[in-house]
C-alpha atoms as a PDB file:
ATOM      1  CA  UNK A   1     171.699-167.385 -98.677  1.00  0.00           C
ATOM      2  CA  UNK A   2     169.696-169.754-100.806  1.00  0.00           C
ATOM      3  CA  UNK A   3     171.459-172.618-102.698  1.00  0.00           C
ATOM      4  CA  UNK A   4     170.192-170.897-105.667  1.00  0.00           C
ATOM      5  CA  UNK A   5     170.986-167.542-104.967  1.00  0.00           C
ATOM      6  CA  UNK A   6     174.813-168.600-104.082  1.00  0.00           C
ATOM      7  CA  UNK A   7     175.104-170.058-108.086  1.00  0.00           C
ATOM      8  CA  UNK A   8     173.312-167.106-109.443  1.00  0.00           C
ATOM      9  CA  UNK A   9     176.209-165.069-107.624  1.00  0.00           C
ATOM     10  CA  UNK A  10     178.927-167.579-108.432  1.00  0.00           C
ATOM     11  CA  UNK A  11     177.395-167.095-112.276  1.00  0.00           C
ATOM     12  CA  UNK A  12     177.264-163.528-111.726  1.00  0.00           C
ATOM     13  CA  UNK A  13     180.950-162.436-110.374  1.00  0.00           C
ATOM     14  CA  UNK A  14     182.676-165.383-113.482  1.00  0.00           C
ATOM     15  CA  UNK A  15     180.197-163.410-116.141  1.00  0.00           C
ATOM     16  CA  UNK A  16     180.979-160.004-115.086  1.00  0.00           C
ATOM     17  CA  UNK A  17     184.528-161.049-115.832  1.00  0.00           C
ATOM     18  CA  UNK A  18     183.862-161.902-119.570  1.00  0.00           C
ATOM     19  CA  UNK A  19     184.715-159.362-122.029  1.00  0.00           C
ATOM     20  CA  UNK A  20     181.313-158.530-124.070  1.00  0.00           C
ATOM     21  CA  UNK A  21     183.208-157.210-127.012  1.00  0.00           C
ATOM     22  CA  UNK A  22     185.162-160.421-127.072  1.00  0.00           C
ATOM     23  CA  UNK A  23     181.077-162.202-127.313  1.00  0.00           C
ATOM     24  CA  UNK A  24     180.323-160.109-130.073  1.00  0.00           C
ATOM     25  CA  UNK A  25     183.282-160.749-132.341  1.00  0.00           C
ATOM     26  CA  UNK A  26     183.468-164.045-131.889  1.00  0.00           C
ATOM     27  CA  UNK A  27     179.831-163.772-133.241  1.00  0.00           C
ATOM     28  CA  UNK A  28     181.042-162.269-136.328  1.00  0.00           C
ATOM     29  CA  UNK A  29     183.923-164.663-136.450  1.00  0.00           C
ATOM     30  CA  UNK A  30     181.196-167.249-136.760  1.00  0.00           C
ATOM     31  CA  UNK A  31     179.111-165.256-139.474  1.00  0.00           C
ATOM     32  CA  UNK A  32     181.734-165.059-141.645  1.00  0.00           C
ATOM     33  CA  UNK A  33     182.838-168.736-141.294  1.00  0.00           C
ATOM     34  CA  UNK A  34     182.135-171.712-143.370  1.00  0.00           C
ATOM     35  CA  UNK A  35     180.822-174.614-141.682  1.00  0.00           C
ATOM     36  CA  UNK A  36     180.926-174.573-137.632  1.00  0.00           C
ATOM     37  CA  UNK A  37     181.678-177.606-135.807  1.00  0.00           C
ATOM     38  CA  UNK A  38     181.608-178.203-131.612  1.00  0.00           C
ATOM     39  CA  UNK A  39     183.544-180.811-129.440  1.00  0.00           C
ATOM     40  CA  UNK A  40     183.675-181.169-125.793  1.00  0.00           C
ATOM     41  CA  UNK A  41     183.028-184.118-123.220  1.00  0.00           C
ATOM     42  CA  UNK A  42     180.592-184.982-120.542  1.00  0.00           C
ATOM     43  CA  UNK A  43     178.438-181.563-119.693  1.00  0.00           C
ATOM     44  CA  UNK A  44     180.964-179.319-121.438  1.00  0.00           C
ATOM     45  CA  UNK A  45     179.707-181.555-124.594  1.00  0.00           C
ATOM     46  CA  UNK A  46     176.426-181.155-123.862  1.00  0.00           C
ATOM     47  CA  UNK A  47     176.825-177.230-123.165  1.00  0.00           C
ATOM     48  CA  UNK A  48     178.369-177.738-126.936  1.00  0.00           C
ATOM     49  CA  UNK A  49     175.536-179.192-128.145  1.00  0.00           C
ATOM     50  CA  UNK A  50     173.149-176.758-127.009  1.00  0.00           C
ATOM     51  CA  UNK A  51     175.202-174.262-128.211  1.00  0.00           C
ATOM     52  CA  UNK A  52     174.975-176.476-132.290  1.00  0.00           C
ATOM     53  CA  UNK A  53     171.239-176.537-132.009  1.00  0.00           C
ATOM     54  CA  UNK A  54     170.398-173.258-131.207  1.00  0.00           C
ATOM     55  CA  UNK A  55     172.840-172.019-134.220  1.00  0.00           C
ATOM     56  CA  UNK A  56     170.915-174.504-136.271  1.00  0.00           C
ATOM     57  CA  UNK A  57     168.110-172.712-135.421  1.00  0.00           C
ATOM     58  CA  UNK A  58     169.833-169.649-136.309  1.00  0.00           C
ATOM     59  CA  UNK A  59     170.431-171.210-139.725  1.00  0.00           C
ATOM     60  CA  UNK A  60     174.447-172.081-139.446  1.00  0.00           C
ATOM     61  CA  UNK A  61     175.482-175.334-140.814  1.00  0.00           C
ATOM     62  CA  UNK A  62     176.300-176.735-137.719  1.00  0.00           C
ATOM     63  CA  UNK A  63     177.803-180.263-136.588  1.00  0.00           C
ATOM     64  CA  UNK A  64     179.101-182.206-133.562  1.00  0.00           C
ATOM     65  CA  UNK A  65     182.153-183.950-133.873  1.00  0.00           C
ATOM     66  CA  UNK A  66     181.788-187.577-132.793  1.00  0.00           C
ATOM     67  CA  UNK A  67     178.360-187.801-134.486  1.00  0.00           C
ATOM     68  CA  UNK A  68     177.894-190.272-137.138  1.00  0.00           C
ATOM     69  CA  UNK A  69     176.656-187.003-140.056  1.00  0.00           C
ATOM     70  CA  UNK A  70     179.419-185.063-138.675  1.00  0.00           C
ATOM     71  CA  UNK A  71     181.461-184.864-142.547  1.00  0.00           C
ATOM     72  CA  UNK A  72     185.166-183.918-142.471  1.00  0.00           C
ATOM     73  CA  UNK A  73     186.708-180.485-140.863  1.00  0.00           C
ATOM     74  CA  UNK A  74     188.686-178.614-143.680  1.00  0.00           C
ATOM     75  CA  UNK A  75     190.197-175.469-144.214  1.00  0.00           C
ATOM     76  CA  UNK A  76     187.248-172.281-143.612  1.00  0.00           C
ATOM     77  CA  UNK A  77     185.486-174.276-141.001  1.00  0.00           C
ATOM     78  CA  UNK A  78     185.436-173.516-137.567  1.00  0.00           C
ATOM     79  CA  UNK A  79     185.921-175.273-134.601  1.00  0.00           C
ATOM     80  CA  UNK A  80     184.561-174.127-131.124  1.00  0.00           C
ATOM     81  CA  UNK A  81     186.014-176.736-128.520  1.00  0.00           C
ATOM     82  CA  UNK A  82     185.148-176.829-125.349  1.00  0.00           C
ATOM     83  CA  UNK A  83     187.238-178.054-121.805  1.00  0.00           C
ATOM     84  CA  UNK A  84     187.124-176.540-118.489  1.00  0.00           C
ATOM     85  CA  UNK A  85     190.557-177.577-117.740  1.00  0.00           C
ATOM     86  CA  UNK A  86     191.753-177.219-121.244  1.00  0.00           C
ATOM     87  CA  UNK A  87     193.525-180.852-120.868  1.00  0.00           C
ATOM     88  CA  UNK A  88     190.689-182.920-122.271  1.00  0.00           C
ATOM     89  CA  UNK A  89     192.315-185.286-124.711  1.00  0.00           C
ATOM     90  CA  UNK A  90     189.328-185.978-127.345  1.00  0.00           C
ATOM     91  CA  UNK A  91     188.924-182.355-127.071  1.00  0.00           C
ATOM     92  CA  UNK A  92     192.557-181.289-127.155  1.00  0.00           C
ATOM     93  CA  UNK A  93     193.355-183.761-129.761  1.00  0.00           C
ATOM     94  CA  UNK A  94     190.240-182.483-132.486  1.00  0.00           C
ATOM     95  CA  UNK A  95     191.126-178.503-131.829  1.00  0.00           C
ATOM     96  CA  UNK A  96     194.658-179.765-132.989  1.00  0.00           C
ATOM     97  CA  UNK A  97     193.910-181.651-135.623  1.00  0.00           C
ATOM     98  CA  UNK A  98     191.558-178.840-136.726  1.00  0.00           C
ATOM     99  CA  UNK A  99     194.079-176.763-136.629  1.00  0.00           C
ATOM    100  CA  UNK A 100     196.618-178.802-138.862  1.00  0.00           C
ATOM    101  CA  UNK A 101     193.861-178.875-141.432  1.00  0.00           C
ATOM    102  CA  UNK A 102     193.206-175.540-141.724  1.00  0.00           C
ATOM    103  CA  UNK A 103     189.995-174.902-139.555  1.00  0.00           C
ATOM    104  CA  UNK A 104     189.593-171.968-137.032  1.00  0.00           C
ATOM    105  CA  UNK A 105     189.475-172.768-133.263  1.00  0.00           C
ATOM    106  CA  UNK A 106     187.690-171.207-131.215  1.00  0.00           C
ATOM    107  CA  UNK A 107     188.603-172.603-127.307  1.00  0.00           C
ATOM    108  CA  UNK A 108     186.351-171.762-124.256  1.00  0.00           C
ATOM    109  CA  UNK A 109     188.377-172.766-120.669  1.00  0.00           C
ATOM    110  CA  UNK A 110     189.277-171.427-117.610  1.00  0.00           C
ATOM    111  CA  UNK A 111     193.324-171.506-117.999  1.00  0.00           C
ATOM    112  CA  UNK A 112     194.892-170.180-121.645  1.00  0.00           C
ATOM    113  CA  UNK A 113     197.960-171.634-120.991  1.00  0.00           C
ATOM    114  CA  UNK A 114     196.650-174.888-120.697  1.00  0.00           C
ATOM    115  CA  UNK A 115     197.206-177.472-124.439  1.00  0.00           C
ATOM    116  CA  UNK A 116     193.668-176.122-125.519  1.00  0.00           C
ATOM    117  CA  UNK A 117     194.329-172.587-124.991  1.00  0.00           C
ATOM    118  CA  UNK A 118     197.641-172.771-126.927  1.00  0.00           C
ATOM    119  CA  UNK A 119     196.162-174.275-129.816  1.00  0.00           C
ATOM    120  CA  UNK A 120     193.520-172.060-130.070  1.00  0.00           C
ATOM    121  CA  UNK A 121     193.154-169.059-132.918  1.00  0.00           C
ATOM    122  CA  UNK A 122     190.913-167.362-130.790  1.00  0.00           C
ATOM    123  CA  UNK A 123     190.554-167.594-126.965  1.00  0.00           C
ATOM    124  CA  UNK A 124     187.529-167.153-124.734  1.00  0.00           C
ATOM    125  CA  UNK A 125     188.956-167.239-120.943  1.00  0.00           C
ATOM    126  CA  UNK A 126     185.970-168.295-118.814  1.00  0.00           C
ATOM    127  CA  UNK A 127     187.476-167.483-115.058  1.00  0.00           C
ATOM    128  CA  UNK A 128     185.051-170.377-113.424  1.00  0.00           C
ATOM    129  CA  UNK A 129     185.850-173.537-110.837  1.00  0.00           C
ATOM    130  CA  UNK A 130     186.897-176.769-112.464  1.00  0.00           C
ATOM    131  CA  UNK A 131     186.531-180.082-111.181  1.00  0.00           C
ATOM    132  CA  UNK A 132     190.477-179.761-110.545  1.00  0.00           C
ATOM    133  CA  UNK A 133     189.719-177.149-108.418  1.00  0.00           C
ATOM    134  CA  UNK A 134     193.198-175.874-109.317  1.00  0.00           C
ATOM    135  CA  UNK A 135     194.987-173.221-106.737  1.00  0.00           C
ATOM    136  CA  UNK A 136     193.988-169.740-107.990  1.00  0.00           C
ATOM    137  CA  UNK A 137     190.619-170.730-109.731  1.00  0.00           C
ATOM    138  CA  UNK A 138     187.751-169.030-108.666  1.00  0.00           C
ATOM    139  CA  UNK A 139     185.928-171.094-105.392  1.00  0.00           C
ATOM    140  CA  UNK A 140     182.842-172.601-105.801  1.00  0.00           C
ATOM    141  CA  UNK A 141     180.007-174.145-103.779  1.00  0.00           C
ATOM    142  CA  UNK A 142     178.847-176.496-106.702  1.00  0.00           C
ATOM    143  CA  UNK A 143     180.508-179.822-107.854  1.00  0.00           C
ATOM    144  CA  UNK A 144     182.978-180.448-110.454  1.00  0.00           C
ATOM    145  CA  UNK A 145     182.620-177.894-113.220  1.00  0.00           C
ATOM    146  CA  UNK A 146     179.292-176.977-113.051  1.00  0.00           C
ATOM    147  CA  UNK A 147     180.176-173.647-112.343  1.00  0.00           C
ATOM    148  CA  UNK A 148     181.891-173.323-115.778  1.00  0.00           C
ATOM    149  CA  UNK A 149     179.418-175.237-117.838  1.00  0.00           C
ATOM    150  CA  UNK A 150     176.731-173.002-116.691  1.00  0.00           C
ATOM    151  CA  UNK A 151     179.174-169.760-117.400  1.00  0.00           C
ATOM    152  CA  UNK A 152     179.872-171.268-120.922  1.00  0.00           C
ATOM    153  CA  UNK A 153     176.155-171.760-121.660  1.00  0.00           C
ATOM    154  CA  UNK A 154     175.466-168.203-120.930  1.00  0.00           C
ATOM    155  CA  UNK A 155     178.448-167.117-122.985  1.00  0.00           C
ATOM    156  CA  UNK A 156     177.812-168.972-126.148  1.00  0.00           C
ATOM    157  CA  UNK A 157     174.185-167.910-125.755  1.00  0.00           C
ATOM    158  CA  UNK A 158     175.092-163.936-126.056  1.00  0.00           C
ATOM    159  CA  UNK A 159     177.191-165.123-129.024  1.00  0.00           C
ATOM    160  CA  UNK A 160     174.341-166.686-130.478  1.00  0.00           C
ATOM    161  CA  UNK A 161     172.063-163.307-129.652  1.00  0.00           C
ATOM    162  CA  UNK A 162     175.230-161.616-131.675  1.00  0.00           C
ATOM    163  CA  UNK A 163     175.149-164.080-134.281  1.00  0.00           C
ATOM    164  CA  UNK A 164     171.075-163.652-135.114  1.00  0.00           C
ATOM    165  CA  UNK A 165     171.659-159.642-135.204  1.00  0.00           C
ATOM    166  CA  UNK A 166     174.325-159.983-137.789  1.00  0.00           C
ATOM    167  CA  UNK A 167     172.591-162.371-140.052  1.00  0.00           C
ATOM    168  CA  UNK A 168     169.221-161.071-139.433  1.00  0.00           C
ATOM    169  CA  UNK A 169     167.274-163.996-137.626  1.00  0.00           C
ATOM    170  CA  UNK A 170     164.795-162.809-135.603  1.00  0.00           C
ATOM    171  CA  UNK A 171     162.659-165.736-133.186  1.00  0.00           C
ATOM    172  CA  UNK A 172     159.978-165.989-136.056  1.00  0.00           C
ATOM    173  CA  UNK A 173     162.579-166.933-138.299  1.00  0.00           C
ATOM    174  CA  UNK A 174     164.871-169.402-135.713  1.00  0.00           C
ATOM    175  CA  UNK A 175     161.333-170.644-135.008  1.00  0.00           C
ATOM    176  CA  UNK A 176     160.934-172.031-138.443  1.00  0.00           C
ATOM    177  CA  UNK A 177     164.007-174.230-138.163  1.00  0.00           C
ATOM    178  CA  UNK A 178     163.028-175.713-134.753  1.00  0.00           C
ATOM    179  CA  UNK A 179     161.915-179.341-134.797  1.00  0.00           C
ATOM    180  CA  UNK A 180     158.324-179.920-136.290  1.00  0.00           C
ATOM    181  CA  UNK A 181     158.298-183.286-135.146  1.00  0.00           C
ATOM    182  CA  UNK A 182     157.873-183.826-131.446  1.00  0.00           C
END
Protein backbone atom coordinates (compact mmCIF):
# COMPACT_ATOMS: atom_id res chain seq x y z
CA UNK A 1 0.00 0.00 0.00
CA UNK A 2 1.10 3.49 -0.87
CA UNK A 3 2.32 5.88 1.90
CA UNK A 4 -0.55 7.90 0.88
CA UNK A 5 -3.10 5.48 0.65
CA UNK A 6 -2.16 4.09 4.35
CA UNK A 7 -3.07 8.01 5.81
CA UNK A 8 -6.08 8.27 3.65
CA UNK A 9 -7.15 4.92 5.51
CA UNK A 10 -5.76 5.95 8.88
CA UNK A 11 -8.02 9.36 8.09
CA UNK A 12 -10.73 7.25 6.96
CA UNK A 13 -11.34 4.50 9.90
CA UNK A 14 -10.68 7.94 12.91
CA UNK A 15 -13.47 9.95 10.61
CA UNK A 16 -15.88 7.22 10.28
CA UNK A 17 -15.78 7.26 14.05
CA UNK A 18 -16.95 10.95 14.40
CA UNK A 19 -20.48 11.51 15.07
CA UNK A 20 -21.88 13.83 12.06
CA UNK A 21 -24.75 15.06 14.12
CA UNK A 22 -22.29 16.05 16.79
CA UNK A 23 -20.47 18.33 13.41
CA UNK A 24 -23.60 19.84 12.74
CA UNK A 25 -24.58 21.12 16.16
CA UNK A 26 -21.58 22.26 17.07
CA UNK A 27 -22.12 24.35 13.84
CA UNK A 28 -25.15 25.82 15.24
CA UNK A 29 -23.51 26.18 18.59
CA UNK A 30 -21.19 28.49 16.72
CA UNK A 31 -24.07 30.42 14.80
CA UNK A 32 -25.67 31.32 17.67
CA UNK A 33 -22.50 32.45 19.57
CA UNK A 34 -21.01 35.79 20.07
CA UNK A 35 -17.53 36.18 19.21
CA UNK A 36 -15.45 32.78 18.47
CA UNK A 37 -12.01 32.49 19.57
CA UNK A 38 -9.29 29.33 18.80
CA UNK A 39 -6.16 28.19 20.84
CA UNK A 40 -3.96 25.31 20.31
CA UNK A 41 -0.04 24.78 19.91
CA UNK A 42 2.36 23.72 17.28
CA UNK A 43 0.16 22.05 14.21
CA UNK A 44 -2.93 21.66 16.39
CA UNK A 45 -2.56 25.71 16.41
CA UNK A 46 -2.16 25.91 13.05
CA UNK A 47 -5.14 23.34 12.31
CA UNK A 48 -6.87 26.23 14.66
CA UNK A 49 -5.97 28.78 12.59
CA UNK A 50 -7.16 27.41 9.49
CA UNK A 51 -10.12 26.59 11.06
CA UNK A 52 -10.38 31.08 12.23
CA UNK A 53 -9.77 32.01 8.65
CA UNK A 54 -12.02 30.05 6.87
CA UNK A 55 -14.92 31.20 9.48
CA UNK A 56 -13.69 34.66 8.70
CA UNK A 57 -14.45 33.96 5.42
CA UNK A 58 -17.69 32.71 6.47
CA UNK A 59 -18.23 36.09 8.12
CA UNK A 60 -17.79 35.06 12.08
CA UNK A 61 -15.88 37.42 14.16
CA UNK A 62 -13.16 35.29 14.65
CA UNK A 63 -9.76 35.57 16.73
CA UNK A 64 -6.67 33.60 17.82
CA UNK A 65 -5.69 33.76 21.21
CA UNK A 66 -2.03 34.71 21.55
CA UNK A 67 -2.35 37.25 18.71
CA UNK A 68 -1.61 40.76 19.43
CA UNK A 69 -5.77 41.99 18.03
CA UNK A 70 -6.98 39.09 19.88
CA UNK A 71 -9.41 41.57 22.55
CA UNK A 72 -10.58 39.93 25.81
CA UNK A 73 -12.79 36.51 26.08
CA UNK A 74 -16.07 37.34 28.06
CA UNK A 75 -19.17 35.83 28.81
CA UNK A 76 -21.22 34.71 25.10
CA UNK A 77 -17.97 34.04 23.40
CA UNK A 78 -16.80 30.86 22.46
CA UNK A 79 -13.81 29.09 22.76
CA UNK A 80 -12.80 26.09 20.47
CA UNK A 81 -9.39 24.74 21.97
CA UNK A 82 -7.54 22.43 20.53
CA UNK A 83 -4.88 19.45 22.09
CA UNK A 84 -4.40 16.03 20.93
CA UNK A 85 -3.50 14.86 24.28
CA UNK A 86 -5.78 17.22 26.04
CA UNK A 87 -2.71 18.10 28.55
CA UNK A 88 -1.40 21.11 26.67
CA UNK A 89 -0.86 23.75 29.30
CA UNK A 90 -1.34 27.16 27.18
CA UNK A 91 -4.20 25.34 25.84
CA UNK A 92 -5.55 23.79 29.03
CA UNK A 93 -4.92 26.88 30.93
CA UNK A 94 -7.09 29.47 28.22
CA UNK A 95 -10.20 26.76 27.93
CA UNK A 96 -10.13 27.25 31.82
CA UNK A 97 -9.84 30.55 32.12
CA UNK A 98 -12.54 30.84 29.42
CA UNK A 99 -14.51 29.00 31.26
CA UNK A 100 -14.25 31.04 34.63
CA UNK A 101 -15.24 34.04 32.56
CA UNK A 102 -18.13 32.89 31.17
CA UNK A 103 -17.17 31.77 27.53
CA UNK A 104 -18.28 28.42 25.90
CA UNK A 105 -15.61 25.72 25.22
CA UNK A 106 -15.65 23.83 22.72
CA UNK A 107 -12.52 20.99 23.14
CA UNK A 108 -11.37 18.75 20.18
CA UNK A 109 -8.86 15.65 21.61
CA UNK A 110 -8.48 12.22 21.51
CA UNK A 111 -9.06 11.35 25.44
CA UNK A 112 -12.27 13.25 27.33
CA UNK A 113 -11.04 12.47 30.47
CA UNK A 114 -7.99 14.18 29.98
CA UNK A 115 -7.85 18.33 31.92
CA UNK A 116 -9.16 19.65 28.45
CA UNK A 117 -11.94 17.33 28.08
CA UNK A 118 -13.17 18.01 31.66
CA UNK A 119 -13.26 21.56 31.22
CA UNK A 120 -14.97 21.52 28.22
CA UNK A 121 -18.96 22.55 27.70
CA UNK A 122 -19.02 20.67 24.72
CA UNK A 123 -16.78 17.73 23.66
CA UNK A 124 -15.64 16.60 20.24
CA UNK A 125 -13.73 13.08 20.84
CA UNK A 126 -11.39 12.73 17.84
CA UNK A 127 -10.27 8.78 18.30
CA UNK A 128 -6.70 9.55 16.39
CA UNK A 129 -2.76 8.67 17.41
CA UNK A 130 -1.01 11.23 19.54
CA UNK A 131 2.50 11.86 19.76
CA UNK A 132 2.13 9.99 23.29
CA UNK A 133 1.13 7.22 21.48
CA UNK A 134 -0.80 6.30 24.64
CA UNK A 135 -1.87 2.36 25.15
CA UNK A 136 -5.36 2.04 23.58
CA UNK A 137 -5.07 4.98 21.00
CA UNK A 138 -5.63 4.16 17.64
CA UNK A 139 -1.97 2.99 15.76
CA UNK A 140 -0.57 4.98 13.30
CA UNK A 141 2.10 4.91 10.60
CA UNK A 142 2.68 8.79 10.68
CA UNK A 143 4.69 10.82 13.32
CA UNK A 144 3.58 12.51 16.35
CA UNK A 145 0.01 13.69 15.93
CA UNK A 146 -0.31 14.12 12.52
CA UNK A 147 -2.84 11.69 12.38
CA UNK A 148 -5.11 13.85 14.62
CA UNK A 149 -4.31 17.21 13.18
CA UNK A 150 -5.29 16.02 9.84
CA UNK A 151 -8.67 14.32 11.49
CA UNK A 152 -9.33 17.73 13.24
CA UNK A 153 -8.89 19.70 10.00
CA UNK A 154 -11.43 17.62 8.31
CA UNK A 155 -13.76 17.89 11.27
CA UNK A 156 -13.79 21.58 11.78
CA UNK A 157 -14.08 21.85 8.00
CA UNK A 158 -17.69 19.93 7.93
CA UNK A 159 -18.48 22.31 10.82
CA UNK A 160 -17.61 25.12 8.81
CA UNK A 161 -19.78 23.52 5.64
CA UNK A 162 -22.61 23.43 8.62
CA UNK A 163 -21.90 26.78 9.69
CA UNK A 164 -22.25 28.50 5.90
CA UNK A 165 -25.74 26.49 5.47
CA UNK A 166 -27.11 27.97 8.60
CA UNK A 167 -26.09 31.50 8.02
CA UNK A 168 -26.50 31.40 4.38
CA UNK A 169 -22.86 31.89 2.90
CA UNK A 170 -22.53 30.41 -0.15
CA UNK A 171 -18.55 30.45 -1.94
CA UNK A 172 -19.56 33.75 -3.83
CA UNK A 173 -20.23 35.27 -0.67
CA UNK A 174 -17.04 33.61 1.59
CA UNK A 175 -15.23 34.69 -1.59
CA UNK A 176 -15.82 38.31 -0.92
CA UNK A 177 -14.16 38.19 2.48
CA UNK A 178 -11.01 36.38 1.23
CA UNK A 179 -7.85 38.48 1.09
CA UNK A 180 -7.75 41.08 -1.86
CA UNK A 181 -4.31 41.74 -1.27
CA UNK A 182 -1.86 39.07 -2.29
Amino acid sequence: MSKLKEILSEARDVLERVDDGDLTETAVLLAGGKRIFVVGEGRSGLVAKSFAMRMMHLGAAVYVIGETITPSISRGDILVAVSGSGTTHGVVWTAQKARELGAFVIALTTDGGSPLGKCASRLLTIPAATKQRREGERQSVQPLGSLFDQCVHFVLDSVCLSYAELRGVDHAAAYKLHSNVE
